[in-house]
C-alpha atoms as a PDB file:
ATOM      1  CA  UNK A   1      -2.968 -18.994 -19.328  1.00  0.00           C
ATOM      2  CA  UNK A   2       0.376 -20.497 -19.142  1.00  0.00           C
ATOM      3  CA  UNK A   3       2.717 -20.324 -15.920  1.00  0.00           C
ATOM      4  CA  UNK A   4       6.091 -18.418 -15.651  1.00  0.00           C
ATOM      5  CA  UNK A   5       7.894 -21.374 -17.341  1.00  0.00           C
ATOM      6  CA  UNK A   6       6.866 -23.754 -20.015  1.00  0.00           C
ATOM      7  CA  UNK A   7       8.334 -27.098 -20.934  1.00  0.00           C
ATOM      8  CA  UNK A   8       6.908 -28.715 -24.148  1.00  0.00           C
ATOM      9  CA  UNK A   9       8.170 -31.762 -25.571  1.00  0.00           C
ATOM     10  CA  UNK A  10      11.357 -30.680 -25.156  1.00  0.00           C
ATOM     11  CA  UNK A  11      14.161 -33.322 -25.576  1.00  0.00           C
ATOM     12  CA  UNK A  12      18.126 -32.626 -25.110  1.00  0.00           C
ATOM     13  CA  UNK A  13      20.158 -34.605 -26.993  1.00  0.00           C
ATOM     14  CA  UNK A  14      24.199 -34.841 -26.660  1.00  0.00           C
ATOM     15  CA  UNK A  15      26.743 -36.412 -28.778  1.00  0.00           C
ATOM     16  CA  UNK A  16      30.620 -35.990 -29.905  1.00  0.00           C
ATOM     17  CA  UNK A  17      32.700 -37.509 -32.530  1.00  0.00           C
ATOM     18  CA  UNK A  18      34.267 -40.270 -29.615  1.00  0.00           C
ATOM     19  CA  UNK A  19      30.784 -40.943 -27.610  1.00  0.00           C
ATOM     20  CA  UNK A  20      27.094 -42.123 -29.021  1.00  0.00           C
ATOM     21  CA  UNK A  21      24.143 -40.037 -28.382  1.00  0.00           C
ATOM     22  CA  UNK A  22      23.392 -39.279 -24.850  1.00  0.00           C
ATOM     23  CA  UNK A  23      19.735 -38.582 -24.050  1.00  0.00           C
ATOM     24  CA  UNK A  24      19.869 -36.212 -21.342  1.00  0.00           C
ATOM     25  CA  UNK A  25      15.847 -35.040 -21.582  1.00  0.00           C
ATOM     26  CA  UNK A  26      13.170 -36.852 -23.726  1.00  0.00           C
ATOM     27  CA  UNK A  27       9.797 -35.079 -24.643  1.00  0.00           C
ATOM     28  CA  UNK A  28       9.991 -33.717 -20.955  1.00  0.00           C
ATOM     29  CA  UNK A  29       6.513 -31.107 -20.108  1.00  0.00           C
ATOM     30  CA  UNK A  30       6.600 -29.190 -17.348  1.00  0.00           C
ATOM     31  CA  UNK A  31       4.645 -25.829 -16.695  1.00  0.00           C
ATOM     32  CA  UNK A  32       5.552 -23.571 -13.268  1.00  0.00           C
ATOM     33  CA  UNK A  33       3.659 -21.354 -12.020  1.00  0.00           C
ATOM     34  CA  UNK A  34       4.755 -17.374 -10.936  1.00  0.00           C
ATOM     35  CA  UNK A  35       5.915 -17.581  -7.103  1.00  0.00           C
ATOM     36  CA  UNK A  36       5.989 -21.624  -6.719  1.00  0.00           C
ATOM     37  CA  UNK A  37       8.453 -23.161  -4.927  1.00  0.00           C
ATOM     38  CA  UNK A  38       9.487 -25.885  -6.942  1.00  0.00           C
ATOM     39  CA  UNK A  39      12.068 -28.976  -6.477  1.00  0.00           C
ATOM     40  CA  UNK A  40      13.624 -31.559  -9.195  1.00  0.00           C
ATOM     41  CA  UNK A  41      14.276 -35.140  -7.459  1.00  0.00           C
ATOM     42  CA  UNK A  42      16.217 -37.727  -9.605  1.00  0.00           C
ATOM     43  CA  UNK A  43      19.642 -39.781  -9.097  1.00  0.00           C
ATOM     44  CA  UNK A  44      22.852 -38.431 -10.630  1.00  0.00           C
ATOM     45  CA  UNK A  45      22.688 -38.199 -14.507  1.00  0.00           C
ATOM     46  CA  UNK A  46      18.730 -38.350 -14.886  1.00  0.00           C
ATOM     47  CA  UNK A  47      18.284 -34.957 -16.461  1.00  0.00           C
ATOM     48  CA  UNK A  48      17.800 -33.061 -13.499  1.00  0.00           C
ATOM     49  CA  UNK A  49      21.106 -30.183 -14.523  1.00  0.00           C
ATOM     50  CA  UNK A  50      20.054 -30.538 -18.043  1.00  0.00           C
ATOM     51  CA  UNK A  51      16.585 -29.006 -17.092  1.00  0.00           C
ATOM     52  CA  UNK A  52      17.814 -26.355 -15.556  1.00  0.00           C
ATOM     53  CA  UNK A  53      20.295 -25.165 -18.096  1.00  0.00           C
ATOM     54  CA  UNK A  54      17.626 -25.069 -20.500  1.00  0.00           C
ATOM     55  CA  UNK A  55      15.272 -22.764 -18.128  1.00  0.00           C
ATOM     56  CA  UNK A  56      18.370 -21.143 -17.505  1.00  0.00           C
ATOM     57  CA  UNK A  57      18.583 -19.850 -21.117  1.00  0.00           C
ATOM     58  CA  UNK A  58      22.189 -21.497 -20.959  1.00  0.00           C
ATOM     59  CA  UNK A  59      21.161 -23.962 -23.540  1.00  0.00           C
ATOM     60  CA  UNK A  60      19.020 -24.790 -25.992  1.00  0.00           C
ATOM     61  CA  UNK A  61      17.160 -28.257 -26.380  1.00  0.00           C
ATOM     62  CA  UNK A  62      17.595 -30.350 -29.525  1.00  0.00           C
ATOM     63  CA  UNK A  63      13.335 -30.439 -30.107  1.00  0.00           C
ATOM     64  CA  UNK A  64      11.321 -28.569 -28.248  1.00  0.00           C
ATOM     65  CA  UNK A  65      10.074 -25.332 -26.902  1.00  0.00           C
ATOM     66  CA  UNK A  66      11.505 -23.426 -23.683  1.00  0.00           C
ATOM     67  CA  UNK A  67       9.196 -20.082 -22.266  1.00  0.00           C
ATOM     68  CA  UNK A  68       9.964 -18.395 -19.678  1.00  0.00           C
ATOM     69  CA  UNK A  69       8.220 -15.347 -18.419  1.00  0.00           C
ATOM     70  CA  UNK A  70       5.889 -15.332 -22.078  1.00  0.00           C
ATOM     71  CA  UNK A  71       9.502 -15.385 -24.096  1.00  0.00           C
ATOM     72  CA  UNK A  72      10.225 -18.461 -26.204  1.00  0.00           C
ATOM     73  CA  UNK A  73      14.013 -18.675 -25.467  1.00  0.00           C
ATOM     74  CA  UNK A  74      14.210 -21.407 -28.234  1.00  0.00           C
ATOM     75  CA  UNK A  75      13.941 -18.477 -30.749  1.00  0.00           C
ATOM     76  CA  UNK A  76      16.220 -16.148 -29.309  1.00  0.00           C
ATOM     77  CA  UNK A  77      19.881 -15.503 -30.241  1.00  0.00           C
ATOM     78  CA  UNK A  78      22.956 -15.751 -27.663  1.00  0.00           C
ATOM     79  CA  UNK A  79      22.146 -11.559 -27.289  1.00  0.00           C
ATOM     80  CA  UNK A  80      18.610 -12.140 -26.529  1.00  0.00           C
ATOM     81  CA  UNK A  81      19.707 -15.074 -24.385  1.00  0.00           C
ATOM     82  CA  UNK A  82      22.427 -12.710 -22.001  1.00  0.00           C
ATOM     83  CA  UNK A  83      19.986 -10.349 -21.198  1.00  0.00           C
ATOM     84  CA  UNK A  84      16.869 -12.887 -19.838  1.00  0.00           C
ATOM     85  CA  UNK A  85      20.142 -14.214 -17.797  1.00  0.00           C
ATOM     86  CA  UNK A  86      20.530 -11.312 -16.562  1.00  0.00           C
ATOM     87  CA  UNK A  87      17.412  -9.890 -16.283  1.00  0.00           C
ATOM     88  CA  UNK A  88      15.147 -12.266 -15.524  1.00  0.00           C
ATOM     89  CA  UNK A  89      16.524 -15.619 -14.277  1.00  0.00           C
ATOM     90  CA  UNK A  90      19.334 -16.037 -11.921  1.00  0.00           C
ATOM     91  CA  UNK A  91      21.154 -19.551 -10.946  1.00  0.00           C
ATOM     92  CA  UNK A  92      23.297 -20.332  -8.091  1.00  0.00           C
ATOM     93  CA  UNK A  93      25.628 -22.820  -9.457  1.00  0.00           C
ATOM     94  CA  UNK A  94      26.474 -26.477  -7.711  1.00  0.00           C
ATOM     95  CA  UNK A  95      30.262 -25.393  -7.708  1.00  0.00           C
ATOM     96  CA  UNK A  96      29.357 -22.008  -6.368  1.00  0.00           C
ATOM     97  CA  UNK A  97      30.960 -20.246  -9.664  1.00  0.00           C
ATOM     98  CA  UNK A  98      32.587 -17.473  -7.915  1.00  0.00           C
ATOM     99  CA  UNK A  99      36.098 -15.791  -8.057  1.00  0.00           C
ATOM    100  CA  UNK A 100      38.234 -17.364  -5.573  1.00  0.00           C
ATOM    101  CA  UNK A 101      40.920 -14.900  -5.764  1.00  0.00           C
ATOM    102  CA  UNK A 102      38.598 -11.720  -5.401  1.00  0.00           C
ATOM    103  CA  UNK A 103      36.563 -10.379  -2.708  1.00  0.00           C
ATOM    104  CA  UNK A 104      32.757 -11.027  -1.965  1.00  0.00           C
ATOM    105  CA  UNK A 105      32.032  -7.373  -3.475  1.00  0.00           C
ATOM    106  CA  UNK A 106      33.716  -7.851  -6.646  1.00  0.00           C
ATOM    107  CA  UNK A 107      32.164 -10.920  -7.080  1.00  0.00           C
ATOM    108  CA  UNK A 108      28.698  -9.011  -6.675  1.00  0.00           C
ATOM    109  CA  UNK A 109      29.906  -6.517  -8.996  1.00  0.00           C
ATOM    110  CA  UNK A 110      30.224  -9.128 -11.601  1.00  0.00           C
ATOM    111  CA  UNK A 111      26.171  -9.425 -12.761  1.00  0.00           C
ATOM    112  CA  UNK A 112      26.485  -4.902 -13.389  1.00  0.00           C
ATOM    113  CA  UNK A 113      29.756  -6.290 -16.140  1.00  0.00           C
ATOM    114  CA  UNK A 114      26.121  -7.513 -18.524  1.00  0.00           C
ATOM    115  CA  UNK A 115      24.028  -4.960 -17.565  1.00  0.00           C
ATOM    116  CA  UNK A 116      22.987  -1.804 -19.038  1.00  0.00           C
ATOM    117  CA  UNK A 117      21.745  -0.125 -15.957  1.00  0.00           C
ATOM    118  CA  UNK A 118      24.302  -0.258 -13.418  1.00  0.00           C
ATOM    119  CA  UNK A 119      22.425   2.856 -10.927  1.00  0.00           C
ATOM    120  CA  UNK A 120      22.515   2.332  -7.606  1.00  0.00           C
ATOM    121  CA  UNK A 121      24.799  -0.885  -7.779  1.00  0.00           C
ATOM    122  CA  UNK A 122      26.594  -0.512  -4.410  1.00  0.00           C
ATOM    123  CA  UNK A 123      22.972   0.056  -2.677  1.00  0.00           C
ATOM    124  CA  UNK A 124      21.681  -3.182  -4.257  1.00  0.00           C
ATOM    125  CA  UNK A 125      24.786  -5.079  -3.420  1.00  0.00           C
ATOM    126  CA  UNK A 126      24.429  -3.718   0.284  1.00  0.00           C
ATOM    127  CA  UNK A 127      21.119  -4.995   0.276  1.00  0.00           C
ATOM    128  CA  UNK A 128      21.824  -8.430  -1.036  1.00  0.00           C
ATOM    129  CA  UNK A 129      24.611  -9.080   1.309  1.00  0.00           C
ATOM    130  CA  UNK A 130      22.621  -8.067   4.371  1.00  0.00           C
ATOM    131  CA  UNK A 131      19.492 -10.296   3.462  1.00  0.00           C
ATOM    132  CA  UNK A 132      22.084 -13.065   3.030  1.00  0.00           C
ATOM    133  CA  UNK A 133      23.972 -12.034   6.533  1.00  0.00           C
ATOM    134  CA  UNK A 134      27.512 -11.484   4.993  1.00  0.00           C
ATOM    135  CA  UNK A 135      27.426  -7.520   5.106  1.00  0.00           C
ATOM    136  CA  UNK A 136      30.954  -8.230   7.143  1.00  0.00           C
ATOM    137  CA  UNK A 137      32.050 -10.272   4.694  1.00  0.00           C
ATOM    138  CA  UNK A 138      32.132  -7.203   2.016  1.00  0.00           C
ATOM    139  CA  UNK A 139      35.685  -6.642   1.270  1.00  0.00           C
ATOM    140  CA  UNK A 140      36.790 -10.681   2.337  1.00  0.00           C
ATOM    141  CA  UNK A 141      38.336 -12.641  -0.557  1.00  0.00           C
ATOM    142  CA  UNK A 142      36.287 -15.842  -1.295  1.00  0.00           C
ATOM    143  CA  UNK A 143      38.897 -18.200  -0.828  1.00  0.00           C
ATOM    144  CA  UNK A 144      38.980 -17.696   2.706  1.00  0.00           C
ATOM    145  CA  UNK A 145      35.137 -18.396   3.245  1.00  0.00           C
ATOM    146  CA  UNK A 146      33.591 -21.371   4.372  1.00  0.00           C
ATOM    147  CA  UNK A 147      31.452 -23.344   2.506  1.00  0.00           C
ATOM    148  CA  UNK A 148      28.301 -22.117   3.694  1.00  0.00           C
ATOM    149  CA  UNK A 149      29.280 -18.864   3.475  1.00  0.00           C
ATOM    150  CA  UNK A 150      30.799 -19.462  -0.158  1.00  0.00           C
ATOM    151  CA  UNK A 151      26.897 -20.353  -0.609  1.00  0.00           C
ATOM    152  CA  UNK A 152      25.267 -17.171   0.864  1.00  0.00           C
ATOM    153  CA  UNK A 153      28.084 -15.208  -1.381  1.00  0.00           C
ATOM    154  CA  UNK A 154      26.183 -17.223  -4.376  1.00  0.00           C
ATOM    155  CA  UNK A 155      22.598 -16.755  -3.412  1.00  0.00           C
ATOM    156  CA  UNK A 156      23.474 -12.963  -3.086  1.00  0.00           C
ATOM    157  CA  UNK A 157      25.087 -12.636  -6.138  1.00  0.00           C
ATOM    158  CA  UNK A 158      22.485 -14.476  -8.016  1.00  0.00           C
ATOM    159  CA  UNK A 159      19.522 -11.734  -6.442  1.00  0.00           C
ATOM    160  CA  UNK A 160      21.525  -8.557  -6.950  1.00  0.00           C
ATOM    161  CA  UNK A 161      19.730  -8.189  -9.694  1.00  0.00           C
ATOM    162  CA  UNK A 162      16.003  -8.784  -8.162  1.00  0.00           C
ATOM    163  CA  UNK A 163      15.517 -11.142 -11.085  1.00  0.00           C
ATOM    164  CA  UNK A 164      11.699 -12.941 -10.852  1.00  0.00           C
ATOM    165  CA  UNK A 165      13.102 -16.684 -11.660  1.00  0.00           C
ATOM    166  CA  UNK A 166      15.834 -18.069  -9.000  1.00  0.00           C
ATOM    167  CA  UNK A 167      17.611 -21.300 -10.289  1.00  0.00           C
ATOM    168  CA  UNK A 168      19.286 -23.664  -7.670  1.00  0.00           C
ATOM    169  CA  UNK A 169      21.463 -26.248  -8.502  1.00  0.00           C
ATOM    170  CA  UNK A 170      22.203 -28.296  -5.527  1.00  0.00           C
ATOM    171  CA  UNK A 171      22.693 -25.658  -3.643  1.00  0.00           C
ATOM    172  CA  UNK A 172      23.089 -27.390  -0.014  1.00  0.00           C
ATOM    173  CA  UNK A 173      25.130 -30.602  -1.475  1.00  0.00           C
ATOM    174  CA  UNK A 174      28.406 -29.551  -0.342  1.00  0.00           C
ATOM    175  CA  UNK A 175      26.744 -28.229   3.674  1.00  0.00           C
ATOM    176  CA  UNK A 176      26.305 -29.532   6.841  1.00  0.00           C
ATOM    177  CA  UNK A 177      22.833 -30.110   8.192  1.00  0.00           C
ATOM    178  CA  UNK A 178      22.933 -26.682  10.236  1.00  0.00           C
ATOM    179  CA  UNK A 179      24.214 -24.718   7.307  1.00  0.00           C
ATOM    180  CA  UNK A 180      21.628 -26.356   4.816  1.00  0.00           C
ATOM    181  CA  UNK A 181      18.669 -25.566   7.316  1.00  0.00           C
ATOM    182  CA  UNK A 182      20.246 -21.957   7.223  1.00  0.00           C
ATOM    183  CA  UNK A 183      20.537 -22.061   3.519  1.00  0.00           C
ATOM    184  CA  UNK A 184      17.037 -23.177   2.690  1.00  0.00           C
ATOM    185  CA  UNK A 185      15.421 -20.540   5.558  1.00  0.00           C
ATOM    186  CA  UNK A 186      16.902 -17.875   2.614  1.00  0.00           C
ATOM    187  CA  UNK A 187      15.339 -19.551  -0.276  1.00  0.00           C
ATOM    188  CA  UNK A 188      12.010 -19.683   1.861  1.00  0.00           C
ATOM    189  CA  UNK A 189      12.188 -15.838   2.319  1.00  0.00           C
ATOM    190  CA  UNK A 190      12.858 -15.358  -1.423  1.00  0.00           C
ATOM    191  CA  UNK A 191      10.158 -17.348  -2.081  1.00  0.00           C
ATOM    192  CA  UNK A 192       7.908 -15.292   0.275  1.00  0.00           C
ATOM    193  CA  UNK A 193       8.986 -12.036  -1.403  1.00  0.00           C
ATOM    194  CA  UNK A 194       7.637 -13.254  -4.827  1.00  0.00           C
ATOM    195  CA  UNK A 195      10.567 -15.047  -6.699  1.00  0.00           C
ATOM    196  CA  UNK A 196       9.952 -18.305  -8.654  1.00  0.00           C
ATOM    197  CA  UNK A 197      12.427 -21.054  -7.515  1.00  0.00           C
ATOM    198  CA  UNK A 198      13.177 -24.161  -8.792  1.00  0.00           C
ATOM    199  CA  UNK A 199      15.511 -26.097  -6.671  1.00  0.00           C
ATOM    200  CA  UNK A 200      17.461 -29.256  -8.201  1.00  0.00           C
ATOM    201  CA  UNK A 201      18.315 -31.942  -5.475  1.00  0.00           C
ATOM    202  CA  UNK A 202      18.923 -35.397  -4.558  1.00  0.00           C
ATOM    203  CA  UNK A 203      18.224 -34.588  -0.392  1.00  0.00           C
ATOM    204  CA  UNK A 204      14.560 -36.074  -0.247  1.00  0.00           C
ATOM    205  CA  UNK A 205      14.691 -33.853   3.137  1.00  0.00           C
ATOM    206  CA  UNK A 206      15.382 -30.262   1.525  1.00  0.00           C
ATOM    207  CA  UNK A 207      12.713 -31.755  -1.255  1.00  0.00           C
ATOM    208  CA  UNK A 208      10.004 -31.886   0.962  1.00  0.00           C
ATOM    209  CA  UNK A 209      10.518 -28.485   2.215  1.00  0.00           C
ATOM    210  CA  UNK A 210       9.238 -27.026  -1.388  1.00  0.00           C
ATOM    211  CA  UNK A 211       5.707 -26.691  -2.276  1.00  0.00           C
ATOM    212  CA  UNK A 212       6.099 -29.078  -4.650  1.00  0.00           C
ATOM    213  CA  UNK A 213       8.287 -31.919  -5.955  1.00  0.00           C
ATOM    214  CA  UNK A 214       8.847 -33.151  -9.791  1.00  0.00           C
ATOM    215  CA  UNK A 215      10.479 -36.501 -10.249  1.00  0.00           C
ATOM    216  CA  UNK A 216      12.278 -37.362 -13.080  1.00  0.00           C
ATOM    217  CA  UNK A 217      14.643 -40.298 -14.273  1.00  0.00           C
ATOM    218  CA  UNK A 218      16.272 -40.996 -17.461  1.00  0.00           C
ATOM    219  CA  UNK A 219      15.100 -37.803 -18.820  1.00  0.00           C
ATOM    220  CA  UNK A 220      11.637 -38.219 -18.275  1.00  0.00           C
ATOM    221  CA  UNK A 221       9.847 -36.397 -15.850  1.00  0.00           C
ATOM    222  CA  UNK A 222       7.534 -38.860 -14.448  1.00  0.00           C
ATOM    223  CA  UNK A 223       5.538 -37.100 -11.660  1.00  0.00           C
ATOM    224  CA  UNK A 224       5.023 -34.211 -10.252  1.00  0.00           C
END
């Protein structure tokens, strides 16, 4: 039986009018299994974002198969895509991706926008934002967080939803040591409640925190 995500032979190529063919993943195989806690190691352009858009469902590789949670998101249509975004993997963006000008709530409000089944959205945001510890951040406008908190605000908008699969790009690049200890005590907690997380990094230190590490470099994943 296979794990929550597949990778098989899956290559990514890019290319534009102006540049040659960029080779962001080449016949890269990875399988993860439901509830690991999972990090991607590798230098600046090795592959490492490229993976995780793909398991993301927001892209699709050039040869290949993608599966996550049984569904071969190679097949699907941008619909089909939408809803396994939001219903069944969540990422917390490098950049944080949130709504500078709008408060902490509205930007939790923003995953009910694609959803059919918005009941008891205020009591799921409550919860979020109290496992996070920004309930008293509710009604602040993001661009007067700090960065760790700009983080939290991420992580709690990207478990709303209580989607299985948790994405992480990066996510304590831009922090302090305290606030990335902080940070990764969350992901540990998510990861003891049952969520799937795959954590993309270049800190060796937050690496070995995970259960287990994958390498990869030039788009090949070469251990794991």
């Amino acid at each position: 039986m296979g794990g929550i995500i597949e990778l098989k032979d899956v290559t990514k190529i890019y290319s534009t009018k102006d540049t040659p063919e960029i080779i962001a993943l080449n016949k890269a195989n990875l399988t993860v299994e439901e509830g690991e806690f999972l990090s991607v190691c590798g230098v600046s352009g090795s592959g490492k974002s490229t993976l995780l858009h793909l398991i993301g469902c927001l892209d699709k590789p050039t040869e290949g198969t993608v599966s996550v949670k049984g569904s071969v998101t190679t097949q699907m249509n941008e619909k089909e895509l939408a809803r396994m975004r939001n219903g069944t993997v969540s990422i917390v963006l490098q950049d944080f991706g949130l709504i500078p000008s709008r408060t902490v709530y509205d930007n939790l409000v923003v995953p009910f926008y694609f959803s059919s089944n918005r009941k008891g959205m205020n009591d799921k945001i409550k919860s979020a934002l109290e496992f996070t510890g920004i309930a008293d951040l509710n009604q602040r406008p993001v661009i007067k967080l700090s960065g760790g908190q700009k983080q939290r605000v991420a992580i709690a908008r990207a478990i709303v939803n209580d989607n299985p699969i948790l994405l992480a790009d990066e996510p304590t690049g831009q922090l302090d040591t305290q606030t990335k200890k902080q940070i990764m005590e969350l992901f540990h907690k998510l990861n003891e409640k049952g969520k799937t997380i795959i954590m993309v990094t270049h800190d060796i230190d937050m690496a070995k925190e995970t259960s287990r590490i994958v390498k990869i470099a030039d788009g090949s994943i070469m251990e794991s």
